[in-house]
C-alpha atoms as a PDB file:
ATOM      1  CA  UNK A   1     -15.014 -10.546  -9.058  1.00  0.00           C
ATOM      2  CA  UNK A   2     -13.159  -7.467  -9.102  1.00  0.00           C
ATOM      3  CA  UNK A   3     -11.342  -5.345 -12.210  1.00  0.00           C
ATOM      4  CA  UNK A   4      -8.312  -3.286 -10.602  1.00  0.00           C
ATOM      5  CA  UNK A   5      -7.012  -0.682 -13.002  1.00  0.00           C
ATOM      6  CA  UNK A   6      -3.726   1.221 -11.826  1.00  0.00           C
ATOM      7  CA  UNK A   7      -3.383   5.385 -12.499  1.00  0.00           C
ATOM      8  CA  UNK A   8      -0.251   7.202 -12.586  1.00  0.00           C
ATOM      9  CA  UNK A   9      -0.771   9.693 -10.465  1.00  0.00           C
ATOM     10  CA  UNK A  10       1.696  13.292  -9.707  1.00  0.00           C
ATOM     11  CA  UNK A  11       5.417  11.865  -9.763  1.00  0.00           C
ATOM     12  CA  UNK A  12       4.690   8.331  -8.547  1.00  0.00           C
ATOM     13  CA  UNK A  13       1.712   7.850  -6.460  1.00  0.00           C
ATOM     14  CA  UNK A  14      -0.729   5.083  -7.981  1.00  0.00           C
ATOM     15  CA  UNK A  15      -4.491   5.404  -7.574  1.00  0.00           C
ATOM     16  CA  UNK A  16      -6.607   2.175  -7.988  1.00  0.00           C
ATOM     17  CA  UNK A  17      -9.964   2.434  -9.883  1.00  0.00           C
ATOM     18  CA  UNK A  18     -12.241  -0.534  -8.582  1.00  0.00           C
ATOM     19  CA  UNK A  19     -14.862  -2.059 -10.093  1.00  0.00           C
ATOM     20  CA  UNK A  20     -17.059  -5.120  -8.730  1.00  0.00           C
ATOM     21  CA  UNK A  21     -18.064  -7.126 -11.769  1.00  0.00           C
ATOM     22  CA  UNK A  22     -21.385  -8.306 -10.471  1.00  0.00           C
ATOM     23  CA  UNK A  23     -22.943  -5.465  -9.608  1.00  0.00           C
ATOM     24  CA  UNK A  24     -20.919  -2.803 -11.137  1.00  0.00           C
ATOM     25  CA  UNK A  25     -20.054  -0.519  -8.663  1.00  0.00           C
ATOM     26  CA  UNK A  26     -17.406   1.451  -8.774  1.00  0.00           C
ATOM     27  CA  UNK A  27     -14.402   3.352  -6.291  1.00  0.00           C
ATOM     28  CA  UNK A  28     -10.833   4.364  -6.145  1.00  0.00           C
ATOM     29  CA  UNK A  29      -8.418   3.883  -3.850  1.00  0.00           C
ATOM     30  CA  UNK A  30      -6.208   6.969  -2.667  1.00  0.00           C
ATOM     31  CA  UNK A  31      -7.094   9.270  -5.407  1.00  0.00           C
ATOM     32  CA  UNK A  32      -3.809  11.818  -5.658  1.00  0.00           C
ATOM     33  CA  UNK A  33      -5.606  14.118  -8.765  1.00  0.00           C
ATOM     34  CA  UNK A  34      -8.470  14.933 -10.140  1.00  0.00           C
ATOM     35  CA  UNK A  35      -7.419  15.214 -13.297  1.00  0.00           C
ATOM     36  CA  UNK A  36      -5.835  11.879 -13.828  1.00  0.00           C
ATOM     37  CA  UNK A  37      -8.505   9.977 -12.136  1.00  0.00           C
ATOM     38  CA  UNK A  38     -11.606  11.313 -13.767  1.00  0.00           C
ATOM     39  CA  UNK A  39      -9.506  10.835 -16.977  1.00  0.00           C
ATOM     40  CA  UNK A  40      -9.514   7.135 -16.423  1.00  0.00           C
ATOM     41  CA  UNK A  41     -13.044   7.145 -15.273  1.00  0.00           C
ATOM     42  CA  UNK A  42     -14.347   9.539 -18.272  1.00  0.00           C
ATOM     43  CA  UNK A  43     -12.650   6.699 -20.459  1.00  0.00           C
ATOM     44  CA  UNK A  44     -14.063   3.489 -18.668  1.00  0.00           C
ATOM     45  CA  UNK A  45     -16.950   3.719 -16.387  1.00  0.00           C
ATOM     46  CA  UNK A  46     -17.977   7.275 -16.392  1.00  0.00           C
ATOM     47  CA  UNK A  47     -19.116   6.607 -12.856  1.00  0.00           C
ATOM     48  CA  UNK A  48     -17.547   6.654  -9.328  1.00  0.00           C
ATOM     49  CA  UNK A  49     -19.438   5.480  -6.525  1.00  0.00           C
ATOM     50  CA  UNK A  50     -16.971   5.192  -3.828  1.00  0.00           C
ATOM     51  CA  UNK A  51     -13.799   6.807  -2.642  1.00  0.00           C
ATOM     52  CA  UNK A  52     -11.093   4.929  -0.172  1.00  0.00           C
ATOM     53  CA  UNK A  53      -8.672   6.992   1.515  1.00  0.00           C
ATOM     54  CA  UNK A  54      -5.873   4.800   3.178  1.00  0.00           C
ATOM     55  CA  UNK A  55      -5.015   8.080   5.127  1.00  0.00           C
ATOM     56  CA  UNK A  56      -4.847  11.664   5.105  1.00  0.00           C
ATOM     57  CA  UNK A  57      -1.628  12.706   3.357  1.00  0.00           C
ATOM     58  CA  UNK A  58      -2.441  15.558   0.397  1.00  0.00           C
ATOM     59  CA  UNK A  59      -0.898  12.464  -2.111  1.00  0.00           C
ATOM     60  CA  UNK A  60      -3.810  10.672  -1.201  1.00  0.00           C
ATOM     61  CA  UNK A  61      -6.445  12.570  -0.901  1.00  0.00           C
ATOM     62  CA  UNK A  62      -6.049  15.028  -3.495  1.00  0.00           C
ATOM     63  CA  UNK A  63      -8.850  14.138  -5.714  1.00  0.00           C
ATOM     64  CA  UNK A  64     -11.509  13.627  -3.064  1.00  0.00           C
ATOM     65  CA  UNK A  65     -13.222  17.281  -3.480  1.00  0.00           C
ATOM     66  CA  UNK A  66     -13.696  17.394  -6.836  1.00  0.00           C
ATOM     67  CA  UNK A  67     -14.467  13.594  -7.279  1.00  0.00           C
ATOM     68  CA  UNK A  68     -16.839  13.340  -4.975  1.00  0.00           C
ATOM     69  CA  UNK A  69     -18.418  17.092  -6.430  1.00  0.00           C
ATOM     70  CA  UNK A  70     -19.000  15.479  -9.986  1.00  0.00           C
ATOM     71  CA  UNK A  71     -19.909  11.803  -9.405  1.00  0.00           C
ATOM     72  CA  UNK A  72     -21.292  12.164  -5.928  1.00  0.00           C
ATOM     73  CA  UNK A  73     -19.089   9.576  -4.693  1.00  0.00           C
ATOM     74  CA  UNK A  74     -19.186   8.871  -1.011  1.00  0.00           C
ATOM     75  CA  UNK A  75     -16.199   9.054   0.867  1.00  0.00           C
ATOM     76  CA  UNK A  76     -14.699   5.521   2.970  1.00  0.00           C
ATOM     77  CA  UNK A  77     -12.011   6.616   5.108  1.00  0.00           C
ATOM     78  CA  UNK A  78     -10.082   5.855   8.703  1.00  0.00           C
ATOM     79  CA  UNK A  79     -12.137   6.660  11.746  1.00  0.00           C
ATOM     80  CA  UNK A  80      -8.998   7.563  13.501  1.00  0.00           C
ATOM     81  CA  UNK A  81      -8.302  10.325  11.203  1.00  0.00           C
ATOM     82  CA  UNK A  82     -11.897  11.497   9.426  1.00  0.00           C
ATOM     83  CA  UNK A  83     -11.668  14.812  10.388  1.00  0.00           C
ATOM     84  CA  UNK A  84      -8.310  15.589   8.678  1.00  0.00           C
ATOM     85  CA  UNK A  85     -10.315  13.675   5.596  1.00  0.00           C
ATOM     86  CA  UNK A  86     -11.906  15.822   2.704  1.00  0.00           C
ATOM     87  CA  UNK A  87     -15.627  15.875   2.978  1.00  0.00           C
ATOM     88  CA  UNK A  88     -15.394  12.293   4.216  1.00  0.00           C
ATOM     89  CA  UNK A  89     -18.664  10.640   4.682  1.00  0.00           C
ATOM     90  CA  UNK A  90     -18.478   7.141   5.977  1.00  0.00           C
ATOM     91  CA  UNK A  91     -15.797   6.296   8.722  1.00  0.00           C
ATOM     92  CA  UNK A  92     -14.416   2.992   9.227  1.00  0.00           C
ATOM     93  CA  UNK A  93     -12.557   1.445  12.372  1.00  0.00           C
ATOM     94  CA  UNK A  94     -10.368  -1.741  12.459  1.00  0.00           C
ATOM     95  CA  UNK A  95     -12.060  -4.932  11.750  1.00  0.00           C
ATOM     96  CA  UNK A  96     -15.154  -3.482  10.331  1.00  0.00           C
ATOM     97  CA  UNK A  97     -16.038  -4.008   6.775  1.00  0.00           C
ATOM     98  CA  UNK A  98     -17.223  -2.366   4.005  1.00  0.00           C
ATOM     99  CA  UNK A  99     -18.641  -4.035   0.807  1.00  0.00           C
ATOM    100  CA  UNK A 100     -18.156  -3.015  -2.576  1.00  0.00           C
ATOM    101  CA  UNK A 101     -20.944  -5.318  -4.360  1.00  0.00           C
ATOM    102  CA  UNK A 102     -19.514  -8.509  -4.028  1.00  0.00           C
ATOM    103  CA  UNK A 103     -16.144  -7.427  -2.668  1.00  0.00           C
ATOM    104  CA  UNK A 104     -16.133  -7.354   1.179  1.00  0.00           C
ATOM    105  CA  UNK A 105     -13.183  -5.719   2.450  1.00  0.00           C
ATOM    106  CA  UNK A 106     -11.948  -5.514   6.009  1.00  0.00           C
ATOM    107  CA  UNK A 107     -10.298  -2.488   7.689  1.00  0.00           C
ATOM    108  CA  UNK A 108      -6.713  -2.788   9.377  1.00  0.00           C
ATOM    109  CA  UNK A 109      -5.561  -0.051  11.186  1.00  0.00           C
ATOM    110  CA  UNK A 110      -1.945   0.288  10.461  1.00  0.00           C
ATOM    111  CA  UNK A 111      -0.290   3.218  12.618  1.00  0.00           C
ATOM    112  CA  UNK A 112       3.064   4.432  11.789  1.00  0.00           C
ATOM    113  CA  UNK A 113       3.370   6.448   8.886  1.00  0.00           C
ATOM    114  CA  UNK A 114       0.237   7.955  10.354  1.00  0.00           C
ATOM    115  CA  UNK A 115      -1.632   7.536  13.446  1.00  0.00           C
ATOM    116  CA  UNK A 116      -5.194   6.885  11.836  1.00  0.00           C
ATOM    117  CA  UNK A 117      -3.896   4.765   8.571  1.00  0.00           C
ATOM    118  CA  UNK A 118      -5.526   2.038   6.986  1.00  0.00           C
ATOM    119  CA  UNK A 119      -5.714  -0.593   4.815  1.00  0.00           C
ATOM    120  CA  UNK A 120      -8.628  -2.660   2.858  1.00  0.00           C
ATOM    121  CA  UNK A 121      -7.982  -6.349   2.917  1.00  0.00           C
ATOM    122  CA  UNK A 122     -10.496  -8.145   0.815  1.00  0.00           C
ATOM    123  CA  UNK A 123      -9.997 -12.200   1.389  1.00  0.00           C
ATOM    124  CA  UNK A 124     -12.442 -13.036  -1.122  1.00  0.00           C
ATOM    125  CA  UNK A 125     -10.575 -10.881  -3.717  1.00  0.00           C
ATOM    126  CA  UNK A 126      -7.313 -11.660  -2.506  1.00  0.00           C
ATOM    127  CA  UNK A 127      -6.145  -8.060  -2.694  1.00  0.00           C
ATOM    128  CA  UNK A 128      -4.857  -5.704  -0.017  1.00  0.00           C
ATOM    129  CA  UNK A 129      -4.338  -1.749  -0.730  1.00  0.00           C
ATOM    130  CA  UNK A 130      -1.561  -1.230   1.629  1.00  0.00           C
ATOM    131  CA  UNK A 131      -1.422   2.937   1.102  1.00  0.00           C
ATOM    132  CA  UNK A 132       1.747   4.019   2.437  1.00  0.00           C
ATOM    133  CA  UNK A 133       2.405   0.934   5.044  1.00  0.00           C
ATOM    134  CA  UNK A 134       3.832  -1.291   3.190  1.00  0.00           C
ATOM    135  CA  UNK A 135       5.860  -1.068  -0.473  1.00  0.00           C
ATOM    136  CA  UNK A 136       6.712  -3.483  -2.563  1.00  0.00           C
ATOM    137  CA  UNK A 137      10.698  -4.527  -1.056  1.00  0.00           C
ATOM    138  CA  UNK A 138       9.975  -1.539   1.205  1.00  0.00           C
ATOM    139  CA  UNK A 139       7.695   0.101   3.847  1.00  0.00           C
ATOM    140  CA  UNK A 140       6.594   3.726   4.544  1.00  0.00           C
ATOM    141  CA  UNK A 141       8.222   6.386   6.503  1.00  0.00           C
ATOM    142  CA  UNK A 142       7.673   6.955  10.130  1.00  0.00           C
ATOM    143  CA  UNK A 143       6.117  10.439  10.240  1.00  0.00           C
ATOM    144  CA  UNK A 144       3.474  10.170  12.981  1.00  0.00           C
ATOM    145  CA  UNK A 145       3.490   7.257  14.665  1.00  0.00           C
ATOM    146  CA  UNK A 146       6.589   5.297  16.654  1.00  0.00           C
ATOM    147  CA  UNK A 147       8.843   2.261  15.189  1.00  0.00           C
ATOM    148  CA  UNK A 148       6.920  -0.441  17.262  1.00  0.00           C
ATOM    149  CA  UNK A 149       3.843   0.803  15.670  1.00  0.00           C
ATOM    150  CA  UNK A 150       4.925   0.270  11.868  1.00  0.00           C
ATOM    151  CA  UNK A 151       6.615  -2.648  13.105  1.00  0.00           C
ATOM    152  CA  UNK A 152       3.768  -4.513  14.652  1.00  0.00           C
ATOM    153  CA  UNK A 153       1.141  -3.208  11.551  1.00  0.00           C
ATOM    154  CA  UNK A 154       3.810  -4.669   9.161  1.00  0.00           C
ATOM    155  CA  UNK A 155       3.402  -7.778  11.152  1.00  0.00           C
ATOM    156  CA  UNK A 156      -0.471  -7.728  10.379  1.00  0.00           C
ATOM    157  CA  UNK A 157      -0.079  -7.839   6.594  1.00  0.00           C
ATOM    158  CA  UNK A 158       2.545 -10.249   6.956  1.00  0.00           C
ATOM    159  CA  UNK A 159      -0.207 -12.790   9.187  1.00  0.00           C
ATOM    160  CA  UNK A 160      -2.723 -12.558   5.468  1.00  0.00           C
ATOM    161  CA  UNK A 161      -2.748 -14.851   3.155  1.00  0.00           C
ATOM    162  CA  UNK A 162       0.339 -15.818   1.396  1.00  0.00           C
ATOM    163  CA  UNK A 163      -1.359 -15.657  -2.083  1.00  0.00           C
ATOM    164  CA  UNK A 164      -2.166 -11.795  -0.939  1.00  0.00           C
ATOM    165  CA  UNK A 165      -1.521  -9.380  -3.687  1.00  0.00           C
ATOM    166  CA  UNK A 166      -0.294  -6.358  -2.307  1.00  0.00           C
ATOM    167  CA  UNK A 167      -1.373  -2.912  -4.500  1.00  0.00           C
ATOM    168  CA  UNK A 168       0.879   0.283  -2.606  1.00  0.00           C
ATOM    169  CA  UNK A 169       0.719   3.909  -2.969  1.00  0.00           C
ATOM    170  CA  UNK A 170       4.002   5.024  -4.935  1.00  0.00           C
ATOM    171  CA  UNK A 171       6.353   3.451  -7.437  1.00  0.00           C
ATOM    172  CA  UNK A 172       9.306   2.677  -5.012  1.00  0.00           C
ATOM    173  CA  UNK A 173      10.180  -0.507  -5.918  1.00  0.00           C
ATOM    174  CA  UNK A 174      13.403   0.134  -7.665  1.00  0.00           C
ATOM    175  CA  UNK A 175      15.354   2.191  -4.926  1.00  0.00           C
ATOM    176  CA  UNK A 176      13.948  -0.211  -2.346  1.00  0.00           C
ATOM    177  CA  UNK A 177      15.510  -3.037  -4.514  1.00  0.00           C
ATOM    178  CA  UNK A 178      18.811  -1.756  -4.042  1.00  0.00           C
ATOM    179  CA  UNK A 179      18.966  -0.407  -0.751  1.00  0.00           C
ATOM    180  CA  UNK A 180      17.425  -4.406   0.256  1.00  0.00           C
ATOM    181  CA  UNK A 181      20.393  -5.688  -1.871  1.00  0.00           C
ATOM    182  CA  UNK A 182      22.689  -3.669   0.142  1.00  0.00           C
ATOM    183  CA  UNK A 183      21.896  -5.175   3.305  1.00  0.00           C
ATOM    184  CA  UNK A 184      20.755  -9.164   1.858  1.00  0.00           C
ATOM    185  CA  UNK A 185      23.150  -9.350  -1.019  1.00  0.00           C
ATOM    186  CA  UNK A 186      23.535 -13.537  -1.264  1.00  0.00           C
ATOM    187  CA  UNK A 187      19.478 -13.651  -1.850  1.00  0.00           C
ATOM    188  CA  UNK A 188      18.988 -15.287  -4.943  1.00  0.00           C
ATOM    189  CA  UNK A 189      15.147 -14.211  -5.251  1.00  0.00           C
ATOM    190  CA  UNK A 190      15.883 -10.901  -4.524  1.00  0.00           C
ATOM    191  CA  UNK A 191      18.152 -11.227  -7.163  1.00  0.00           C
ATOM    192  CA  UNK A 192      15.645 -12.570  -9.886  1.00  0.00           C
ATOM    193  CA  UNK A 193      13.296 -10.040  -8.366  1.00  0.00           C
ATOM    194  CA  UNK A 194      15.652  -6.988  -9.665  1.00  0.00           C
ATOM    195  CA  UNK A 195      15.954  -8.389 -12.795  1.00  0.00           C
ATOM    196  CA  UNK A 196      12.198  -8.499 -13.451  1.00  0.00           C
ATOM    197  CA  UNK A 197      11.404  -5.053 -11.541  1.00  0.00           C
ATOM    198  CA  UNK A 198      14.720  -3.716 -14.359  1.00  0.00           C
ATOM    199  CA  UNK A 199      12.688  -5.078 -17.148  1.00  0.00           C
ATOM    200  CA  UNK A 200       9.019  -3.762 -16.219  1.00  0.00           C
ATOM    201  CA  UNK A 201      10.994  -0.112 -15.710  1.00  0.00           C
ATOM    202  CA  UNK A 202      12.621  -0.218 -19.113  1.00  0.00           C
ATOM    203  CA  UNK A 203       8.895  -1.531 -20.415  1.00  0.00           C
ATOM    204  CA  UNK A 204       7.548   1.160 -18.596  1.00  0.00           C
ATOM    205  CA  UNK A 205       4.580  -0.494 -16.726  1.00  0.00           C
ATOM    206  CA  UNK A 206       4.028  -0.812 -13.008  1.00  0.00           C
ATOM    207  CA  UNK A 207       6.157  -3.334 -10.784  1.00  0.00           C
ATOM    208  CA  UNK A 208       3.224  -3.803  -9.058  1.00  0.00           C
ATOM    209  CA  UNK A 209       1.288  -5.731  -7.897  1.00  0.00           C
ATOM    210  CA  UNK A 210       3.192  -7.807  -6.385  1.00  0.00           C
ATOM    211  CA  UNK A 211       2.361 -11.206  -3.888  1.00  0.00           C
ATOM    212  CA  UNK A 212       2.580 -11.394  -0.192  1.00  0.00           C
ATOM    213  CA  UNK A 213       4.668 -14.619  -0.762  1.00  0.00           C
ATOM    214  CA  UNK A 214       6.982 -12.761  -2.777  1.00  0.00           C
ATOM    215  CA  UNK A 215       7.753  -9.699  -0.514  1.00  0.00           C
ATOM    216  CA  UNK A 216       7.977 -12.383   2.336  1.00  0.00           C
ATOM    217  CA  UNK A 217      10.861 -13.958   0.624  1.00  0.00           C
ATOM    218  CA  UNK A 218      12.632 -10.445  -0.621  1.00  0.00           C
ATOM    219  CA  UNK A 219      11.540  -7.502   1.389  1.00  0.00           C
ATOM    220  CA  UNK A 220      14.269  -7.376   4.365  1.00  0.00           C
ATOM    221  CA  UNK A 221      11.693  -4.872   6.415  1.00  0.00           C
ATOM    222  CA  UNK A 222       9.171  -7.868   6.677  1.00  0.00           C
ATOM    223  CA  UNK A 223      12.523 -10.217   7.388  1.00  0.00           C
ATOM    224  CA  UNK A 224      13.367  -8.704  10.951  1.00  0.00           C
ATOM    225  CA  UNK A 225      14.353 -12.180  12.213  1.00  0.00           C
ATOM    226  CA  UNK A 226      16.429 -13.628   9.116  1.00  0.00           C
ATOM    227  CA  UNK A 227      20.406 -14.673  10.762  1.00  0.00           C
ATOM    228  CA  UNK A 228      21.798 -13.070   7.130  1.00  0.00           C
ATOM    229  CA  UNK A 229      20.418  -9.512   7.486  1.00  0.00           C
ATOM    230  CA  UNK A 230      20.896  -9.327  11.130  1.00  0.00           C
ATOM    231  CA  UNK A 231      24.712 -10.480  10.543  1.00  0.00           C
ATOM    232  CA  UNK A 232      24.755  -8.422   7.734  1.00  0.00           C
ATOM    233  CA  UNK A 233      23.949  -5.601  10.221  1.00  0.00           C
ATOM    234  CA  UNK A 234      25.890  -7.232  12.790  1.00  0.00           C
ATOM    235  CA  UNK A 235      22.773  -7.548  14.989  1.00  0.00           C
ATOM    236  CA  UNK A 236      22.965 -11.281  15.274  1.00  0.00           C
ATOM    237  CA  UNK A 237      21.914 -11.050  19.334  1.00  0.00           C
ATOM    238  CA  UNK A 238      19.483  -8.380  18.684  1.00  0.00           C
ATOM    239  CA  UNK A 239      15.380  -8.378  18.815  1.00  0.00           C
ATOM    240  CA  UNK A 240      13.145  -8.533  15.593  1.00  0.00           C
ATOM    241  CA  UNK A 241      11.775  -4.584  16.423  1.00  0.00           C
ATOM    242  CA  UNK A 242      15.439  -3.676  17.208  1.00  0.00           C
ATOM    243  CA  UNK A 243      16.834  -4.701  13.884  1.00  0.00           C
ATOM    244  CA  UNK A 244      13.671  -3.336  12.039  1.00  0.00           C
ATOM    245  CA  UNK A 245      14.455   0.441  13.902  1.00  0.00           C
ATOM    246  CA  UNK A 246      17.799   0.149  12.320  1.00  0.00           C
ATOM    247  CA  UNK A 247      16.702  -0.896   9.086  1.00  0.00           C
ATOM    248  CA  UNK A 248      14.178   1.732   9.096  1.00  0.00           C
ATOM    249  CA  UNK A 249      17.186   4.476   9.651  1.00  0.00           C
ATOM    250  CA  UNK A 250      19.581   3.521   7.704  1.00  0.00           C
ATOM    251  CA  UNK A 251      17.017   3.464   4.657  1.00  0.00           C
ATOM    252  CA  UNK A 252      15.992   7.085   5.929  1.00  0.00           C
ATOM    253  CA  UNK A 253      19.770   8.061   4.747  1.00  0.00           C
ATOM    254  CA  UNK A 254      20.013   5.564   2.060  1.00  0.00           C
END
């Protein structure tokens, strides 16, 4: 139904090039460079019809001039934020869709890391592209929007499917591993979890993506309510959102 190919992009963003397998159209999620995209696309397709921008950042959004200039892709982006989009064309608000062939995907607005950000949720596919909202064992910065915002959008994802695999924006896993093992250190599966994510590093592919199930069961910021972390942060009387602010901060320093 749909091929997902991950790019390396600058330091350690990931771009996704999309393709629907019916009807052969083509996009790519957050593209951070031209070079490294069209690269991939020179290589595979040689076409691009689509570009998805989770939100504004300059990581993101990078590639959209020159992409969109050579394949006369047409830009999918967050209604909230179109105007601080390149040459963004189609603008999408929570709960509407847009369809990639066969691939229907469903905005979420997600404020926190910014105000406008998005994700695209396809059911069908069983794939969400999370952006900078949510990282595998981690989640993103709060840079315009306000700790019950990220809080509640986490909340969101974690309402999906359990089967939901989740494809971020950077290659964070392995500090986020630690910093979770700092706080939830008796959690077994966490424990498996930095094994594998050790191994894939060494190998040098991707730790993503990686199942909504999964981060459920490892990734302390979707775990707000668990009696271990909020002992561990001696919190034990404290509210989901309270505990998440101070996880949030201490990672900030971590």
């Amino acid at each position: 139904m749909l091929d997902i190919t991950i790019i390396n992009c600058l330091s350690d963003n990931y771009s996704y090039l999309i393709r629907d397998k019916k009807t052969n159209l083509v996009g790519v999620v957050d593209p951070s460079n031209f070079n490294q995209v069209d690269k991939k696309i020179s290589c595979t397709y040689k076409k691009l019809d689509f570009i998805l921008n989770t939100h504004h950042h300059g990581d993101h959004v990078g590639g959209n001039i020159d992409l969109k200039k050579k394949y006369k892709s047409k830009v999918i982006c967050s209604s909230y934020e179109a105007k601080k989009i390149p040459v963004a064309d189609i603008e999408k608000s929570d709960g509407e869709k847009f369809i990639l062939g066969e691939t229907i995907f469903k905005i979420i607005h997600l404020p926190g890391h910014t105000l406008g950000h998005i994700a695209f949720y396809s059911e069908n596919a069983g794939v969400i592209f999370t952006g900078d909202t949510l990282f595998s064992l981690g989640c993103g910065r709060i840079f315009e929007g306000t700790y019950q915002q990220m809080f509640e959008s986490l909340e969101k994802i974690k309402s999906l499917s359990k089967k939901t695999m989740i494809y971020c924006g950077h290659e964070y896993t392995n500090n986020n591993a630690s910093f979770c093992l700092s706080i939830d250190k008796d959690n077994k599966k966490l424990q498996n979890k930095i094994e594998d994510i050790r191994h894939k590093i060494e190998q040098k592919i991707p730790t993503l993506p990686v199942s909504l199930e999964d981060e459920l069961e490892t990734n302390i910021f979707l775990r707000c309510d668990n009696v271990k972390i909020k002992n561990s942060l001696k919190m034990d009387n404290r509210s989901k959102l309270e505990v998440f602010k101070k996880l949030r901060n201490l990672k900030d320093n971590f």
